[in-house]
N, C-alpha and C. Protein backbone atom coordinates (compact mmCIF):
# COMPACT_ATOMS: atom_id res chain seq x y z
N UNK A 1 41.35 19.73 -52.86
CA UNK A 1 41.26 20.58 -51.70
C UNK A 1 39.92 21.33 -51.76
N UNK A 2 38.92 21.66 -50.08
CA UNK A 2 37.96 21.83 -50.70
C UNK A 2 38.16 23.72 -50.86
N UNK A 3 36.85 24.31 -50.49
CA UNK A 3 37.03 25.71 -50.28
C UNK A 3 37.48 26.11 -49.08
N UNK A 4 36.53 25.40 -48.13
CA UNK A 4 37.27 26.13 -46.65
C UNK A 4 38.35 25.63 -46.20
N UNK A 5 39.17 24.04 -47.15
CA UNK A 5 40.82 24.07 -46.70
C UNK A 5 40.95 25.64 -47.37
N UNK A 6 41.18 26.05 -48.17
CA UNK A 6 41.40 27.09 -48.97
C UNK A 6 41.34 28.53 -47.97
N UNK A 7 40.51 28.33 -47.99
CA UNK A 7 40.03 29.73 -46.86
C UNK A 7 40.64 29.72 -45.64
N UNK A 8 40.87 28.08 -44.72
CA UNK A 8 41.60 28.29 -43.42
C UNK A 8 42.44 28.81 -43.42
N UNK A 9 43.67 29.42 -44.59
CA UNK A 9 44.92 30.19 -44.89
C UNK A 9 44.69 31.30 -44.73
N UNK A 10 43.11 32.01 -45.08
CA UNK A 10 43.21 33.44 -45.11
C UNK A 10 42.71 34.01 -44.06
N UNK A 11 43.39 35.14 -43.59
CA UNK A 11 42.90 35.77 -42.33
C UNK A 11 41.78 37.22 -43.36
N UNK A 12 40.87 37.94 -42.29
CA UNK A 12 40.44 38.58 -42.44
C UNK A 12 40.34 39.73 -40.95
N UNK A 13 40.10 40.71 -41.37
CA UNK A 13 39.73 42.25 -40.24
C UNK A 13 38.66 42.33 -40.54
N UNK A 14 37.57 41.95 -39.86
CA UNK A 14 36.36 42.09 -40.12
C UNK A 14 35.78 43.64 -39.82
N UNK A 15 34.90 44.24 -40.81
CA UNK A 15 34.54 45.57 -40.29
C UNK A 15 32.96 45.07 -39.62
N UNK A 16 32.36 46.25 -39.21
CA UNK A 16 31.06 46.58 -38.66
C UNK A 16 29.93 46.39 -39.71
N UNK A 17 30.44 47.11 -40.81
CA UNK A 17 29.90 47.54 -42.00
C UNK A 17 30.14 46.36 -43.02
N UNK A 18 29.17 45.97 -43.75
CA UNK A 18 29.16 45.32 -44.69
C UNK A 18 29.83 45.74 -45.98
N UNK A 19 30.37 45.11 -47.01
CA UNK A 19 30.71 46.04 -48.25
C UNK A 19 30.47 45.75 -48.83
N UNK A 20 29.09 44.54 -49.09
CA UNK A 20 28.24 43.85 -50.17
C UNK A 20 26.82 44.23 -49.93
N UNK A 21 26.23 44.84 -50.52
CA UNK A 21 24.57 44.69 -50.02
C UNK A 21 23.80 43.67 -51.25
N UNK A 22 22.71 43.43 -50.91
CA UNK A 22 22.10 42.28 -51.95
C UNK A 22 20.36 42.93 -51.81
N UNK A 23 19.87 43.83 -52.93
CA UNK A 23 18.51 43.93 -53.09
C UNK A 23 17.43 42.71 -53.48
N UNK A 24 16.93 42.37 -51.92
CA UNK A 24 16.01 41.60 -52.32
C UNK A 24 14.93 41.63 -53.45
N UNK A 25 14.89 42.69 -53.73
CA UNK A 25 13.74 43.23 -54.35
C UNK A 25 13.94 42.66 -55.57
N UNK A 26 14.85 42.55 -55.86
CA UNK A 26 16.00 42.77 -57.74
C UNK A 26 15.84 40.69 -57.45
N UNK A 27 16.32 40.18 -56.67
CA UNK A 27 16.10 38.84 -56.53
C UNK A 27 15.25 37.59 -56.67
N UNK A 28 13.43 38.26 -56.53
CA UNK A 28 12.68 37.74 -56.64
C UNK A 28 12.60 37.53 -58.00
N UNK A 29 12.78 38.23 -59.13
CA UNK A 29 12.71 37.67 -60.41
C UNK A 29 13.80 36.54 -60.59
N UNK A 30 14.87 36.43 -60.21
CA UNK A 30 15.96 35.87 -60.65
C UNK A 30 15.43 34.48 -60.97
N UNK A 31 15.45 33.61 -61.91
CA UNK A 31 15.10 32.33 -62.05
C UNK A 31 16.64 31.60 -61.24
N UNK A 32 17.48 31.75 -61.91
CA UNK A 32 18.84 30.87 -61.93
C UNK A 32 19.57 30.99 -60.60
N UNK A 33 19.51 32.32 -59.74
CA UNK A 33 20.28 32.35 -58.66
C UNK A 33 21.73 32.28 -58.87
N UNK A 34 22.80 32.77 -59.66
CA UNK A 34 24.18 32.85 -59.97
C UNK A 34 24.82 32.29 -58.47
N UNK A 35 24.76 33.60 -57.82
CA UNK A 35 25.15 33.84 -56.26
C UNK A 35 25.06 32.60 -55.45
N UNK A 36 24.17 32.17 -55.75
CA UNK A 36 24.71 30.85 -54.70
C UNK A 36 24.87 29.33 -55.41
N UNK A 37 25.91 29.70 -56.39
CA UNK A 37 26.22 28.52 -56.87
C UNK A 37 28.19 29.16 -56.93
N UNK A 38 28.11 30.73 -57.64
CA UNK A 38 29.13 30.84 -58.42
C UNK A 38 30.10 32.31 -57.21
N UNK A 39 29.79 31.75 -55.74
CA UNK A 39 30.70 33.06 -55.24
C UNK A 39 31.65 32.06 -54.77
N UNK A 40 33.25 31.87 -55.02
CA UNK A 40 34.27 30.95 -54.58
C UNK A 40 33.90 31.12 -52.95
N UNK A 41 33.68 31.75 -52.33
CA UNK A 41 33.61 31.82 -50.81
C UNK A 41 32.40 31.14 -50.37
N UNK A 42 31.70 31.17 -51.17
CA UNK A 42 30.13 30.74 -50.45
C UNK A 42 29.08 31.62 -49.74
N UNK A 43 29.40 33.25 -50.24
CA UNK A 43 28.93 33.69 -49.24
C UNK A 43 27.60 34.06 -49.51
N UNK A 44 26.89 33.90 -50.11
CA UNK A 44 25.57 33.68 -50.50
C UNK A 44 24.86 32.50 -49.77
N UNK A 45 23.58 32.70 -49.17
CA UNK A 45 22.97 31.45 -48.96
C UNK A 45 21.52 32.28 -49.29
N UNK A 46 20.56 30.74 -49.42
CA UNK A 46 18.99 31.22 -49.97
C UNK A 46 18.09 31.05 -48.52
N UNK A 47 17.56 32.07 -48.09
CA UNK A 47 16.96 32.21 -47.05
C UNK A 47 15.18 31.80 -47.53
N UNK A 48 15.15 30.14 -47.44
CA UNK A 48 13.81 30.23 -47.87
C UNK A 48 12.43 31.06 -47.15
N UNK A 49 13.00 29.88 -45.53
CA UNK A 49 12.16 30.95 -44.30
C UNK A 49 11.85 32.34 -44.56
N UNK A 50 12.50 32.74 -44.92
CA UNK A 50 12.71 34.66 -45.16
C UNK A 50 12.00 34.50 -46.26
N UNK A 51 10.58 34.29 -46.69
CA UNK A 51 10.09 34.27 -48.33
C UNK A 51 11.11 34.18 -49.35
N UNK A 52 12.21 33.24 -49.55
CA UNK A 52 12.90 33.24 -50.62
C UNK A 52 14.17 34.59 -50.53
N UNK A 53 14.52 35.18 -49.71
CA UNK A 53 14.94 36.00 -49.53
C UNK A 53 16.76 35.84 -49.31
N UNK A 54 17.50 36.32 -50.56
CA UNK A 54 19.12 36.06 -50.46
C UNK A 54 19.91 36.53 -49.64
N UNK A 55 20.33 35.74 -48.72
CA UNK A 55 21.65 36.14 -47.11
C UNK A 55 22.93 36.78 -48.16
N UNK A 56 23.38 37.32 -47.58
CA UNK A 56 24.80 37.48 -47.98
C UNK A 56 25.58 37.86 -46.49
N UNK A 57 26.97 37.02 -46.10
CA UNK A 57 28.09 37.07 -44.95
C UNK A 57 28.76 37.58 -45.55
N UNK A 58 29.35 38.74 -45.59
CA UNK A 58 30.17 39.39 -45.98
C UNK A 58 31.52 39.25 -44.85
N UNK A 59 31.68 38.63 -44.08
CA UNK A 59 32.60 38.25 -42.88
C UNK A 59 33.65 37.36 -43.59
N UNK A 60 33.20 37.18 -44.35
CA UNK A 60 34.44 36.10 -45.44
C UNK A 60 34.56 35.86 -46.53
N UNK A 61 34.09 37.43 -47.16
CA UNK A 61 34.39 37.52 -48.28
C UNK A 61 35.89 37.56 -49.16
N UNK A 62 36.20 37.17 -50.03
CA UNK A 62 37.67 37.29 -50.23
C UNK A 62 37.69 38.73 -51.68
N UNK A 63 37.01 39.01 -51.55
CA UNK A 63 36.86 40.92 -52.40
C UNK A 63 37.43 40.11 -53.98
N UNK A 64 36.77 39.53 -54.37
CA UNK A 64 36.96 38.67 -55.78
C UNK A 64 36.73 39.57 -56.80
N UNK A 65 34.86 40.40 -56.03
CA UNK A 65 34.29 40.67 -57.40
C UNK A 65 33.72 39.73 -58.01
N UNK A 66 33.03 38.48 -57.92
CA UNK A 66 32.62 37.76 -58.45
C UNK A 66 31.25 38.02 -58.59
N UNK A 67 30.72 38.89 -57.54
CA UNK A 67 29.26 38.69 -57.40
C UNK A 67 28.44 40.35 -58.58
N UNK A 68 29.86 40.79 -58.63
CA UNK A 68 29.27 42.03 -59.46
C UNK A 68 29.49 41.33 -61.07
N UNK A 69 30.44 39.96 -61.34
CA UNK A 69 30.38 39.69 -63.02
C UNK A 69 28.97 39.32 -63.23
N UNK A 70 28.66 38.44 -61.79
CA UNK A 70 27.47 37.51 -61.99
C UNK A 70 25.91 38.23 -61.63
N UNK A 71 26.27 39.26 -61.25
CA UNK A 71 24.96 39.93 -60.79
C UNK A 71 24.93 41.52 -60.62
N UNK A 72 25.94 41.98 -60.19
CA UNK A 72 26.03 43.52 -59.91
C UNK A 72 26.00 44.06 -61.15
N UNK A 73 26.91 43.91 -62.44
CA UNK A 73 26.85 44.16 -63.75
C UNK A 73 25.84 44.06 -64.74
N UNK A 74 25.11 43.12 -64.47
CA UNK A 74 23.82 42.92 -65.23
C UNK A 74 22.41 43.23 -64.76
N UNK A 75 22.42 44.26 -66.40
CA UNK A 75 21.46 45.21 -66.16
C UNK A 75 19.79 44.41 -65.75
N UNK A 76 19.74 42.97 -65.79
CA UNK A 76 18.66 42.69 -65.95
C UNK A 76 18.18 42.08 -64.52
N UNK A 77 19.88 42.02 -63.30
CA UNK A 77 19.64 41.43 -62.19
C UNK A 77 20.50 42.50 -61.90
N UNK A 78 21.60 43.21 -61.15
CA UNK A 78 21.75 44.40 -60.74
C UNK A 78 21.53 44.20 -58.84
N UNK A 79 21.46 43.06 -58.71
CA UNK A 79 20.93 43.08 -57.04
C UNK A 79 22.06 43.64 -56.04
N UNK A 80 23.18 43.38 -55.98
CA UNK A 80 24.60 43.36 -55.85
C UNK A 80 25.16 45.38 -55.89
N UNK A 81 25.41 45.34 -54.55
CA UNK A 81 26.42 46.59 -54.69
C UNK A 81 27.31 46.00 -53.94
N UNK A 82 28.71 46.97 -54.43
CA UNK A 82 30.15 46.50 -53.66
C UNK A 82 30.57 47.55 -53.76
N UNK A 83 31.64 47.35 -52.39
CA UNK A 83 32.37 48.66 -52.64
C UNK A 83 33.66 47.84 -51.64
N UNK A 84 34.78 48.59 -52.23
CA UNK A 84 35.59 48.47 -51.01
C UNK A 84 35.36 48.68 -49.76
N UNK A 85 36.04 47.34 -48.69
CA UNK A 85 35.97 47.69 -47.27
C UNK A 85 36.93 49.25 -46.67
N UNK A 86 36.30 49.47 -45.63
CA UNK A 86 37.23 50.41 -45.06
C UNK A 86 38.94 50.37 -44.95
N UNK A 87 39.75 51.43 -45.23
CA UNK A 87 40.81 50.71 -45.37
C UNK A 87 41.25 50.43 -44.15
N UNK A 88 42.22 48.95 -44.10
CA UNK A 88 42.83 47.90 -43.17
C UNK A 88 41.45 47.02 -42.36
N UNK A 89 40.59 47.27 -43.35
CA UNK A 89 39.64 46.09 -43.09
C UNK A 89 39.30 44.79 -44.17
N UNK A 90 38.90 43.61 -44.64
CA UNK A 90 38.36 42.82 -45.37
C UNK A 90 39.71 41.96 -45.26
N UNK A 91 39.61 41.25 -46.41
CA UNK A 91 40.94 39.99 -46.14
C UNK A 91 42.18 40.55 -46.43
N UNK A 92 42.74 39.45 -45.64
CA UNK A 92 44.16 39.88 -45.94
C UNK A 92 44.92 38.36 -46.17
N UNK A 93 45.27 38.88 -47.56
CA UNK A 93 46.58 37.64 -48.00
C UNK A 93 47.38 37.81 -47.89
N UNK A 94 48.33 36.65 -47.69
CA UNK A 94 50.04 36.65 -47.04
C UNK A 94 50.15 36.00 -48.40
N UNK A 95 51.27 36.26 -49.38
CA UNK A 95 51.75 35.88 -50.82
C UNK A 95 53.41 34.88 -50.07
N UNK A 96 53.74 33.47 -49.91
CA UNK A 96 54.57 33.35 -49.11
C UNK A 96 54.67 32.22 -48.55
C-alpha cells in the first residue's frame, strides 16, 4: 500500500497558520536533505527554482514529529520548528 492509499483515510481541519516552519537559511549547508526523503507524508519538497530552497505543505501533515528527530533536534541542522496546530485544527484520526 502506497502513502497516499494511506493518507486517503485521514481527514484533516486545515488551519490558516502553518505549524511547521523550515529556515532556509539552516538548509543551505545541509548535504543529505533528511526531510525529503524521511517525512512519512511527503511534506517536504526541494524547491530548486527557489535557489535550492526547502517547501514545506503543512496541509497534510500527520503531526508525527518526524521532522524535529530528523532535523529540528539537531544541533547542527535545527531548520525545523513545530508546534502544535491550533486546537480542533491539523489531522484527525478515526481509531475504528
Amino acid at each position: 500500500m502506497s502513502t497516499d492509499e494511506y493518507l486517503d483515510d485521514v481527514e484533516w481541519t486545515v488551519d490558516d497558520q502553518g505549524h511547521i516552519t523550515v529556515d532556509n537559511g539552516d538548509c543551505e549547508d545541509c548535504s543529505d536533505k533528511p526531510c525529503l526523503h524521511l517525512c512519512p507524508a511527503e511534506c517536504f519538497d526541494h524547491q530548486e527554482e527557489r535557489q535550492g530552497e526547502i517547501y514545506f505543505s503543512y496541509e497534510h501533515c500527520i503531526e508525527c514529529g518526524a521532522c524535529l528527530v530528523f532535523c529540528g533536534n539537531d544541533p547542527d541542522k535545527g531548520a525545523v520548528s513545530w508546534t502544535k496546530p491550533e486546537g480542533g485544527k491539523g489531522v484527525e484520526y478515526d481509531f475504528g
